[in-house]
PDB file of N, CA and C in Angstrom:
ATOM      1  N   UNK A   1       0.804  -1.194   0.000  1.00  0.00           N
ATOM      2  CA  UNK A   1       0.000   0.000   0.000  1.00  0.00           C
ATOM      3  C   UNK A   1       0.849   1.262   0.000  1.00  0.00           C
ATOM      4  N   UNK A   2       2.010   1.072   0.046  1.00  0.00           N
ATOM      5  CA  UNK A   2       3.123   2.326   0.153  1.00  0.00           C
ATOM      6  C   UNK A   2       2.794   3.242   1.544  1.00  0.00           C
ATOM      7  N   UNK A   3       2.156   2.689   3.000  1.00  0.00           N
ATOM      8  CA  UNK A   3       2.520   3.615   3.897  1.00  0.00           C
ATOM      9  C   UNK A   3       3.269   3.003   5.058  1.00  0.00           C
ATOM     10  N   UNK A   4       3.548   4.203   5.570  1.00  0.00           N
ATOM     11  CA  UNK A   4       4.447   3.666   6.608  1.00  0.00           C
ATOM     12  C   UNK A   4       4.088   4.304   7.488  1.00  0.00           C
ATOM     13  N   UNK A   5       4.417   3.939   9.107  1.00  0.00           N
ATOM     14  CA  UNK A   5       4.213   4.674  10.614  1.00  0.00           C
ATOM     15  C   UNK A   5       5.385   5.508  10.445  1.00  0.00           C
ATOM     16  N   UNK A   6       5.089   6.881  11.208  1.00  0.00           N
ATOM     17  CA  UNK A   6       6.395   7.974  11.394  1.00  0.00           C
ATOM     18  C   UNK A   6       5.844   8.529  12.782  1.00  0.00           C
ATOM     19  N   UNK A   7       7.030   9.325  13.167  1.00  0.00           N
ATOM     20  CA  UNK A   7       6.314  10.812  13.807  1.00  0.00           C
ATOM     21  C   UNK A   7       5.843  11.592  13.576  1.00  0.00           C
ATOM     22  N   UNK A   8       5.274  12.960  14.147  1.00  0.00           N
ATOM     23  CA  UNK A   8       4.723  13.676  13.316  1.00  0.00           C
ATOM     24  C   UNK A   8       5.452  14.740  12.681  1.00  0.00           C
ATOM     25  N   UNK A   9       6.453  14.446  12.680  1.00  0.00           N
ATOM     26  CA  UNK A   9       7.644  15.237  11.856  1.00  0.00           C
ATOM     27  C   UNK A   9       8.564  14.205  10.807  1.00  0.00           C
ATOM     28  N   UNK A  10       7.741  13.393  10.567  1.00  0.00           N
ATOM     29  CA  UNK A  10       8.418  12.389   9.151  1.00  0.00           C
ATOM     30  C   UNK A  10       9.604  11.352   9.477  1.00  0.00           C
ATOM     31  N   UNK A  11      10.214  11.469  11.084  1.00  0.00           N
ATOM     32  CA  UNK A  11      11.027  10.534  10.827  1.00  0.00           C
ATOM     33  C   UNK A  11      10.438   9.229  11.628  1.00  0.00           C
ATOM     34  N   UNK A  12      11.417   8.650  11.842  1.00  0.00           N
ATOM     35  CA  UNK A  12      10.905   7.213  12.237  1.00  0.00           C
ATOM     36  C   UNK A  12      10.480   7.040  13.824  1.00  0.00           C
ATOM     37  N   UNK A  13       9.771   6.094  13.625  1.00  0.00           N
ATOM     38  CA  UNK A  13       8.845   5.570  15.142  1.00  0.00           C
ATOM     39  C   UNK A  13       9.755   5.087  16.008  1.00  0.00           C
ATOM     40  N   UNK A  14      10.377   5.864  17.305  1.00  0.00           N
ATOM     41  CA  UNK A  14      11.220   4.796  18.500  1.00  0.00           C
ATOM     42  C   UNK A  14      10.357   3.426  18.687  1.00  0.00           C
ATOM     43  N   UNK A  15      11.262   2.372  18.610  1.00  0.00           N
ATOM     44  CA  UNK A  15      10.536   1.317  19.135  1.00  0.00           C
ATOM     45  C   UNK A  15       9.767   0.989  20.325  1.00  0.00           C
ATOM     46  N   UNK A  16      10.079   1.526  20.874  1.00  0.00           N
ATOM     47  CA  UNK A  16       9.295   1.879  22.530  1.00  0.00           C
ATOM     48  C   UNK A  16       7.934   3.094  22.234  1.00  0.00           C
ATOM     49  N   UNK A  17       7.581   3.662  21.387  1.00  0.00           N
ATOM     50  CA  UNK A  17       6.281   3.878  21.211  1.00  0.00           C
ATOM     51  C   UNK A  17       6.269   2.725  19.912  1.00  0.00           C
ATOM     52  N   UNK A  18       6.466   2.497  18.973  1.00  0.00           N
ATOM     53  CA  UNK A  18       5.879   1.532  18.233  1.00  0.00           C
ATOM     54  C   UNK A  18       5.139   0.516  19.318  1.00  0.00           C
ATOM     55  N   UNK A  19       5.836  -0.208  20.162  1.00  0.00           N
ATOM     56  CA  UNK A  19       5.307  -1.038  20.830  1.00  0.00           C
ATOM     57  C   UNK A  19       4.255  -0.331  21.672  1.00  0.00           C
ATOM     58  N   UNK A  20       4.403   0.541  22.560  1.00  0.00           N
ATOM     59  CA  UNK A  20       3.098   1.379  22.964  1.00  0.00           C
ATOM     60  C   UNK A  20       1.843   1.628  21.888  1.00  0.00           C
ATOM     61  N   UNK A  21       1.744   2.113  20.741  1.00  0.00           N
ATOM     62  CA  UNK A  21       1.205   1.981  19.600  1.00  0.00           C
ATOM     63  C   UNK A  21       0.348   0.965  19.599  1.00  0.00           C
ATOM     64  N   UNK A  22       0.959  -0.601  19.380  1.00  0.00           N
ATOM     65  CA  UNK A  22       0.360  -2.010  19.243  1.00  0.00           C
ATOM     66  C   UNK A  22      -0.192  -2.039  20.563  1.00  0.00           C
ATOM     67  N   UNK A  23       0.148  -2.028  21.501  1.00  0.00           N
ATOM     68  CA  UNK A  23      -0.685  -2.115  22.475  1.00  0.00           C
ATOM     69  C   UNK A  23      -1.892  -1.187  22.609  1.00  0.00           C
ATOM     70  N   UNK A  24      -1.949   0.191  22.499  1.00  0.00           N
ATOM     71  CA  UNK A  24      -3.531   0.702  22.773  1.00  0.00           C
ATOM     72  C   UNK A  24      -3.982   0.469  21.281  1.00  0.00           C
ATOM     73  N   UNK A  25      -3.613   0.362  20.566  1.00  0.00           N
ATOM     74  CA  UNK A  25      -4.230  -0.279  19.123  1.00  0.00           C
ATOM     75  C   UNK A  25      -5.198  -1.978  19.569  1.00  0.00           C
ATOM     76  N   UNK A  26      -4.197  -2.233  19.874  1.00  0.00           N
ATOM     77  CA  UNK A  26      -5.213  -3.416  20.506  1.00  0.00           C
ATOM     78  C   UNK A  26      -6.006  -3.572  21.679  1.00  0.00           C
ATOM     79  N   UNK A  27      -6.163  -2.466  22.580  1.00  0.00           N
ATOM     80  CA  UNK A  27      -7.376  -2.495  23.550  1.00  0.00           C
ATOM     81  C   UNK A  27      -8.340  -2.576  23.534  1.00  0.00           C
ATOM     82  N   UNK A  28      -9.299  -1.638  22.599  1.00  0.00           N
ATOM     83  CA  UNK A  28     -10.708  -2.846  22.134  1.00  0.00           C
ATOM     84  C   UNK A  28     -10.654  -4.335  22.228  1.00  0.00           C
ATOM     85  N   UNK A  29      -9.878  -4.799  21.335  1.00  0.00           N
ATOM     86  CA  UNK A  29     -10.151  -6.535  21.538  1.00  0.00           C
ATOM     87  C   UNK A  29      -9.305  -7.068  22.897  1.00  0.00           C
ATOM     88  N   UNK A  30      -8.615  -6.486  23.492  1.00  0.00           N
ATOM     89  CA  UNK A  30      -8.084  -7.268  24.770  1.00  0.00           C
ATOM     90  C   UNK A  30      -8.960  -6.841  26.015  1.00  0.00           C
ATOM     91  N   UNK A  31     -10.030  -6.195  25.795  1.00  0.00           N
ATOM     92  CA  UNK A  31     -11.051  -5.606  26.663  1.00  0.00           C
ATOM     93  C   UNK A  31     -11.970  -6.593  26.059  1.00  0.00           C
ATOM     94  N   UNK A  32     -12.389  -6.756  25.450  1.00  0.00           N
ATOM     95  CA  UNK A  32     -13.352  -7.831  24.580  1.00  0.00           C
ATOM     96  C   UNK A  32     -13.018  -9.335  24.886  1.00  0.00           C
ATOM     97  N   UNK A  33     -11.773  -9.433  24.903  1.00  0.00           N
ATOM     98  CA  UNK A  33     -11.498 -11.102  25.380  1.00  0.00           C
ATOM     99  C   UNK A  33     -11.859 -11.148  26.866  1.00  0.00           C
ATOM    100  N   UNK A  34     -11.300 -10.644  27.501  1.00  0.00           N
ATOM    101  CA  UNK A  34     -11.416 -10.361  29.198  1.00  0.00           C
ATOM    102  C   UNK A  34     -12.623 -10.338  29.312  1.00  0.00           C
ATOM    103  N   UNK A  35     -13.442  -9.694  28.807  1.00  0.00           N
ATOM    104  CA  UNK A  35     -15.221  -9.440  28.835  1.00  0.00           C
ATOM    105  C   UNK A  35     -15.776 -10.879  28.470  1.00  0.00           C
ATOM    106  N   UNK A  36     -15.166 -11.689  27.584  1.00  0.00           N
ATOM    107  CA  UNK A  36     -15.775 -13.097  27.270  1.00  0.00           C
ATOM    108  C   UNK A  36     -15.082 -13.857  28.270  1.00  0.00           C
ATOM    109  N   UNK A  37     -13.711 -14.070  28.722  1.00  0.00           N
ATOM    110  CA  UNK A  37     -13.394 -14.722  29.680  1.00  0.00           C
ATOM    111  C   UNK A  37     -14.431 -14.950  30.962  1.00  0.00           C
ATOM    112  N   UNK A  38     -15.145 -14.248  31.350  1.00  0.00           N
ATOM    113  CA  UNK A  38     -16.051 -14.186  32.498  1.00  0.00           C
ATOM    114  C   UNK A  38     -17.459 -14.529  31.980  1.00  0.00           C
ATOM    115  N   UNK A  39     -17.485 -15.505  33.162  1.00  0.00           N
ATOM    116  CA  UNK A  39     -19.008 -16.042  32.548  1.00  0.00           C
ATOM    117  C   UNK A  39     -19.985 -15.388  33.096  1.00  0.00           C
ATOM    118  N   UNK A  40     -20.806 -15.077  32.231  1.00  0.00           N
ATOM    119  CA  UNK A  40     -22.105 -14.675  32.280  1.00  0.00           C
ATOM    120  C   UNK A  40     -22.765 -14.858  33.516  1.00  0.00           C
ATOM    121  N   UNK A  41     -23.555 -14.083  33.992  1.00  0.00           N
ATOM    122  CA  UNK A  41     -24.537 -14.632  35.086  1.00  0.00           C
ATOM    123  C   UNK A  41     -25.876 -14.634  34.434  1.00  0.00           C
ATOM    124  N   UNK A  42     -26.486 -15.793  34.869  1.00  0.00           N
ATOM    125  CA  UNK A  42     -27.908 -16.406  34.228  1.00  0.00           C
ATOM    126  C   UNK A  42     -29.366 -16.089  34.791  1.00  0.00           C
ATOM    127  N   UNK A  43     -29.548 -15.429  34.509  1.00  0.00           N
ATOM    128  CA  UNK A  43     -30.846 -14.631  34.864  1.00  0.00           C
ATOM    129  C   UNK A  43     -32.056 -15.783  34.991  1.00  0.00           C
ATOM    130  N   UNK A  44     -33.067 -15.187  36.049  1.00  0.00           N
ATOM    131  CA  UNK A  44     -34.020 -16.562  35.915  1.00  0.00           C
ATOM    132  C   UNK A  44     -34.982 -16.873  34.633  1.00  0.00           C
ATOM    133  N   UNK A  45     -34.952 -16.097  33.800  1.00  0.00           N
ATOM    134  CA  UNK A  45     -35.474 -16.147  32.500  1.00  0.00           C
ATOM    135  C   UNK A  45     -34.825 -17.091  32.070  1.00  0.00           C
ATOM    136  N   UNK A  46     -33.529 -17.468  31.882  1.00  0.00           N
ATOM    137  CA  UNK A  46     -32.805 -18.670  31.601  1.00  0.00           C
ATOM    138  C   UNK A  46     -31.706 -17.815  30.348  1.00  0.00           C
ATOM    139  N   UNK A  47     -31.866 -16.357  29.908  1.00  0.00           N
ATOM    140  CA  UNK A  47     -31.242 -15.458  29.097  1.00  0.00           C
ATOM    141  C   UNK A  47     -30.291 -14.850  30.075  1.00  0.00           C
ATOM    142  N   UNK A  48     -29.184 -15.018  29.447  1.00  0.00           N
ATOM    143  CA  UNK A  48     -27.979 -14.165  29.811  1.00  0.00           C
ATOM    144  C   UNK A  48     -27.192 -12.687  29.288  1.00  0.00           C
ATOM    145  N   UNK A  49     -27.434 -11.655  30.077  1.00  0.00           N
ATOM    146  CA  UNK A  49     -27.125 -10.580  29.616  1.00  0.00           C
ATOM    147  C   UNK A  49     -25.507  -9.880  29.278  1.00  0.00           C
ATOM    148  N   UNK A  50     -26.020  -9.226  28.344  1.00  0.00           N
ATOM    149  CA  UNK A  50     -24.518  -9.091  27.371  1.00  0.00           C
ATOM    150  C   UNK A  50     -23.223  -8.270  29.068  1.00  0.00           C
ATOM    151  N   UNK A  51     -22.278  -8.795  28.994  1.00  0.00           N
ATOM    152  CA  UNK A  51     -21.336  -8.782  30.112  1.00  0.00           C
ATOM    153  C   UNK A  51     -20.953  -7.064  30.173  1.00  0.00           C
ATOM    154  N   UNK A  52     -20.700  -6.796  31.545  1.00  0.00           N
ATOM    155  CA  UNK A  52     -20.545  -5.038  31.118  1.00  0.00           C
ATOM    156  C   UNK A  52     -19.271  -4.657  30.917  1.00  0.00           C
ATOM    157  N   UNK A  53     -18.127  -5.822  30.550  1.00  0.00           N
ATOM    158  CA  UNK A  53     -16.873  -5.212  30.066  1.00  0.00           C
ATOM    159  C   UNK A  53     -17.321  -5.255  28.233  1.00  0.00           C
ATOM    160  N   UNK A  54     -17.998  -5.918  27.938  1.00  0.00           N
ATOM    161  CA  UNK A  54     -18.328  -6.279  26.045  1.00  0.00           C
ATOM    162  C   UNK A  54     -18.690  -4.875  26.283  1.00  0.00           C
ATOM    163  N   UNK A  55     -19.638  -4.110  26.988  1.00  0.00           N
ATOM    164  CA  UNK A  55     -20.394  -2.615  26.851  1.00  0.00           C
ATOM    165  C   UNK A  55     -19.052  -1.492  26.437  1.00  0.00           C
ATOM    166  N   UNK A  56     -17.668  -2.121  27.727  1.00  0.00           N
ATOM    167  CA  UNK A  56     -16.595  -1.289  27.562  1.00  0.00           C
ATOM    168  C   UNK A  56     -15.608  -1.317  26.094  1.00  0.00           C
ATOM    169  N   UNK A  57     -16.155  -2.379  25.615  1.00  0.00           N
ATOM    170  CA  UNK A  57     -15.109  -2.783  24.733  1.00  0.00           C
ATOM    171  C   UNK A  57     -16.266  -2.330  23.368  1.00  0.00           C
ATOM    172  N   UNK A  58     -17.381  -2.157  22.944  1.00  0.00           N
ATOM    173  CA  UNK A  58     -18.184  -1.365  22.039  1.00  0.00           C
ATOM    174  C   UNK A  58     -17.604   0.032  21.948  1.00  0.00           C
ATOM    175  N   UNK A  59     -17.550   0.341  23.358  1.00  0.00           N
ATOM    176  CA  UNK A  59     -17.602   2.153  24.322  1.00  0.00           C
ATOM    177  C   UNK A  59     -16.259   2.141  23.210  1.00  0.00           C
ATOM    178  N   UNK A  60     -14.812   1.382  24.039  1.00  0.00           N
ATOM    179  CA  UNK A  60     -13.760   1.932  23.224  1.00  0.00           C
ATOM    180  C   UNK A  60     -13.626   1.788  21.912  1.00  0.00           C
ATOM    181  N   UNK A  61     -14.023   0.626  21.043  1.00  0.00           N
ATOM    182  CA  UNK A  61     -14.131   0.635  19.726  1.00  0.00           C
ATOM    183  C   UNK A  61     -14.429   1.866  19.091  1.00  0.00           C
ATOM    184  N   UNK A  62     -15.914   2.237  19.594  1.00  0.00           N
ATOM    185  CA  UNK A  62     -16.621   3.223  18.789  1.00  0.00           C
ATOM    186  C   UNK A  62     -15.785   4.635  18.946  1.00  0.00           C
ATOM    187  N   UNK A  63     -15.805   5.063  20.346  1.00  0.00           N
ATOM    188  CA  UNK A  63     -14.069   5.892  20.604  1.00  0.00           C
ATOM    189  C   UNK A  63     -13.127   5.874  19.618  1.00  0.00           C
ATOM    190  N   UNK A  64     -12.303   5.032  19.052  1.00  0.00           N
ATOM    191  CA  UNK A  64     -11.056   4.921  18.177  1.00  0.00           C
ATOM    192  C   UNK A  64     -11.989   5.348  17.106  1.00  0.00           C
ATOM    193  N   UNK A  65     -13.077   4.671  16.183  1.00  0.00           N
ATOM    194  CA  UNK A  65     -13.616   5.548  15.179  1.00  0.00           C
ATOM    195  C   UNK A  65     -13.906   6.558  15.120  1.00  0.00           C
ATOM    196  N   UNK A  66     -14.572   6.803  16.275  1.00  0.00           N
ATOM    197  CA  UNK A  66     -14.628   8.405  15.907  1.00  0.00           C
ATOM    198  C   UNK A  66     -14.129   9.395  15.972  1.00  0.00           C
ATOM    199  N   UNK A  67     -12.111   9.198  17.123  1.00  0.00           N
ATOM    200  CA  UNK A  67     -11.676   9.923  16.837  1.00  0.00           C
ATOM    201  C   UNK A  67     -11.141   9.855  15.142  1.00  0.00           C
ATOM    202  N   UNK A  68     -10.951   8.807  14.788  1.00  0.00           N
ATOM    203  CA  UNK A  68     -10.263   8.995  13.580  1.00  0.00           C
ATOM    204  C   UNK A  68     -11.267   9.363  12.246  1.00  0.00           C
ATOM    205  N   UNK A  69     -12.509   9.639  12.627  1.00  0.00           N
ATOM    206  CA  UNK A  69     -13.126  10.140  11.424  1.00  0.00           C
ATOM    207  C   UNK A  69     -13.161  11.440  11.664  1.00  0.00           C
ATOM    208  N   UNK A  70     -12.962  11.927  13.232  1.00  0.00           N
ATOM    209  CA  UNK A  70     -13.462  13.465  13.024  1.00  0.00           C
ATOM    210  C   UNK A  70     -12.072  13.969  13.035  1.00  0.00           C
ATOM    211  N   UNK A  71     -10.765  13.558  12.832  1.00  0.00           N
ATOM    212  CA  UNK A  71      -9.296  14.391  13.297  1.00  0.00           C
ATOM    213  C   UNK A  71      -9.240  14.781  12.161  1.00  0.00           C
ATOM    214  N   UNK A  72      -8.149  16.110  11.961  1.00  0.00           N
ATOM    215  CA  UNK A  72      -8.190  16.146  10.319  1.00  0.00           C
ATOM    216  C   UNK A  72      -7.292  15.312  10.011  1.00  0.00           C
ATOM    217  N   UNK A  73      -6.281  14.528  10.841  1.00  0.00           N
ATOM    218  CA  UNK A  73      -5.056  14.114   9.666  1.00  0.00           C
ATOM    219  C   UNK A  73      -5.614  12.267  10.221  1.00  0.00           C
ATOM    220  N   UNK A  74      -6.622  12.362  10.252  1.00  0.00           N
ATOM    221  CA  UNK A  74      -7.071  10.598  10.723  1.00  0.00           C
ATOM    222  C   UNK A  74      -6.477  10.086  11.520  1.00  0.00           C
ATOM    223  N   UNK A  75      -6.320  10.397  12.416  1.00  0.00           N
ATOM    224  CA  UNK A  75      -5.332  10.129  13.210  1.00  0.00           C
ATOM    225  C   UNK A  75      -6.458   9.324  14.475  1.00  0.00           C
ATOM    226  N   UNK A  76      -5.994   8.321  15.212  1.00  0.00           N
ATOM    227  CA  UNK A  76      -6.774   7.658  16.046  1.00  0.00           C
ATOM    228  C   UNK A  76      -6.359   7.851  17.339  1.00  0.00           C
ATOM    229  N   UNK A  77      -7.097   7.164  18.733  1.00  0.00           N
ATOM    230  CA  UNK A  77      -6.279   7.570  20.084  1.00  0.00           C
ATOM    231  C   UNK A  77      -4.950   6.654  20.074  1.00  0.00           C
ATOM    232  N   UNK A  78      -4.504   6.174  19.520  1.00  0.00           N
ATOM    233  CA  UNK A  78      -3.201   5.070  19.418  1.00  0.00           C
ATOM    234  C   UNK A  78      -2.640   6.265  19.108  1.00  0.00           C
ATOM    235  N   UNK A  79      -2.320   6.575  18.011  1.00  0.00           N
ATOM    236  CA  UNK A  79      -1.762   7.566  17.280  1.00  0.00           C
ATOM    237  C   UNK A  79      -1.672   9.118  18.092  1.00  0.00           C
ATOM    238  N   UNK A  80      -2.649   9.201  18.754  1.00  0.00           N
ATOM    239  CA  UNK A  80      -2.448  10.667  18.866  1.00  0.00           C
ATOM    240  C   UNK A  80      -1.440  10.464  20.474  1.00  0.00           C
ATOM    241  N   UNK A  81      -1.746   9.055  21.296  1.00  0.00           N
ATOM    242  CA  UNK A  81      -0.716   8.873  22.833  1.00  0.00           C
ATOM    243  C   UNK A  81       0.429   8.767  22.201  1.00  0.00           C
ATOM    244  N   UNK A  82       0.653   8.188  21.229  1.00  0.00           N
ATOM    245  CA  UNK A  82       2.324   8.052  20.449  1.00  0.00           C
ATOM    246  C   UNK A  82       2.975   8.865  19.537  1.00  0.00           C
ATOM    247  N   UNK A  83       2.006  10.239  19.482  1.00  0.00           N
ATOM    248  CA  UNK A  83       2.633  11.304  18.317  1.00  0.00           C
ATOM    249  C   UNK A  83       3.093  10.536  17.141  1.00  0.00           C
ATOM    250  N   UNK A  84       2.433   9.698  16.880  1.00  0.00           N
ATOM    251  CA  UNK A  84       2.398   8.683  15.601  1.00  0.00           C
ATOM    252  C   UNK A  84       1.643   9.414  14.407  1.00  0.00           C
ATOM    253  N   UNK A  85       2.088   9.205  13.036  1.00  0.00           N
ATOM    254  CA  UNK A  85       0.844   9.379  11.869  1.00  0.00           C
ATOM    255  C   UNK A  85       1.721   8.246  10.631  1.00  0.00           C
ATOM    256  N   UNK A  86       0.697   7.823  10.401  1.00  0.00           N
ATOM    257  CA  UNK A  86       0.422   7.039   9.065  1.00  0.00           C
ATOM    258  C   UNK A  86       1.021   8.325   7.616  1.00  0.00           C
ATOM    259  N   UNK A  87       2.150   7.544   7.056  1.00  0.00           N
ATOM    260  CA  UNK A  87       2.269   8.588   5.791  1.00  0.00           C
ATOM    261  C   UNK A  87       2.336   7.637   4.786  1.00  0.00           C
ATOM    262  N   UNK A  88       2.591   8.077   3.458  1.00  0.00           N
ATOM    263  CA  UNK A  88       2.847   7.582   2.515  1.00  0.00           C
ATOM    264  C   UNK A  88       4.384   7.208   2.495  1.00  0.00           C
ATOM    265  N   UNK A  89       4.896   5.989   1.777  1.00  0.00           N
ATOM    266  CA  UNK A  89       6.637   6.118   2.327  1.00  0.00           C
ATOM    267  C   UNK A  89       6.199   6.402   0.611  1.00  0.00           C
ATOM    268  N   UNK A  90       8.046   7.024   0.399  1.00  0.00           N
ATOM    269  CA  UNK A  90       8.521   7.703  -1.376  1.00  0.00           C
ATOM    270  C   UNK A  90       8.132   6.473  -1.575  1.00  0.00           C
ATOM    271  N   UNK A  91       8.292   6.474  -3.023  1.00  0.00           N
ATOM    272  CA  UNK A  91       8.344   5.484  -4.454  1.00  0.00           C
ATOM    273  C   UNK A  91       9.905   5.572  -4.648  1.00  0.00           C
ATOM    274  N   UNK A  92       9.492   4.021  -4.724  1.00  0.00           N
ATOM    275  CA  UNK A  92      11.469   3.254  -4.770  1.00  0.00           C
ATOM    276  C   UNK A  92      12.005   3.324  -5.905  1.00  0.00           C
TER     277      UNK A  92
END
């Protein structure tokens, strides 16, 4: 796709936020596993209600979209804790 992770001054990502990066990049779904890890409690209806970490893990999903639809440079909450942006790398 020709992009690459930078700073927000074009040069390259310290590995110590890259790795910070992958990690809140992946908090939705590691909030989402943890939320399925725990079992349900069973209501006497015999229906089990959706767990209230899955509620947290919608909450942050929808969070990361919408910062990155409303930023101007698309930028998401990963991106904006790591002074990270997505660029185009040159043509080789």
């Amino acid at each position: 796709l020709g992009l690459r992770v930078g700073d927000t001054y074009g040069g390259r990502l310290p590995p110590t936020r890259a790795v910070l990066r992958a990690f809140l990049k992946l908090g939705p779904v590691l909030v989402a596993q943890v939320a399925l890890a725990y079992p349900t409690p069973i209501t006497p209806l015999g229906t089990a209600p959706m767990p209230r970490l899955m509620f947290a893990a919608y909450a942050t999903a929808g969070l990361y979209a919408a910062t990155a639809m409303m930023s101007l440079k698309k930028q998401s909450v990963h991106d904006w804790a790591t002074s990270a942006c997505v660029i185009r790398a040159p043509a080789a």
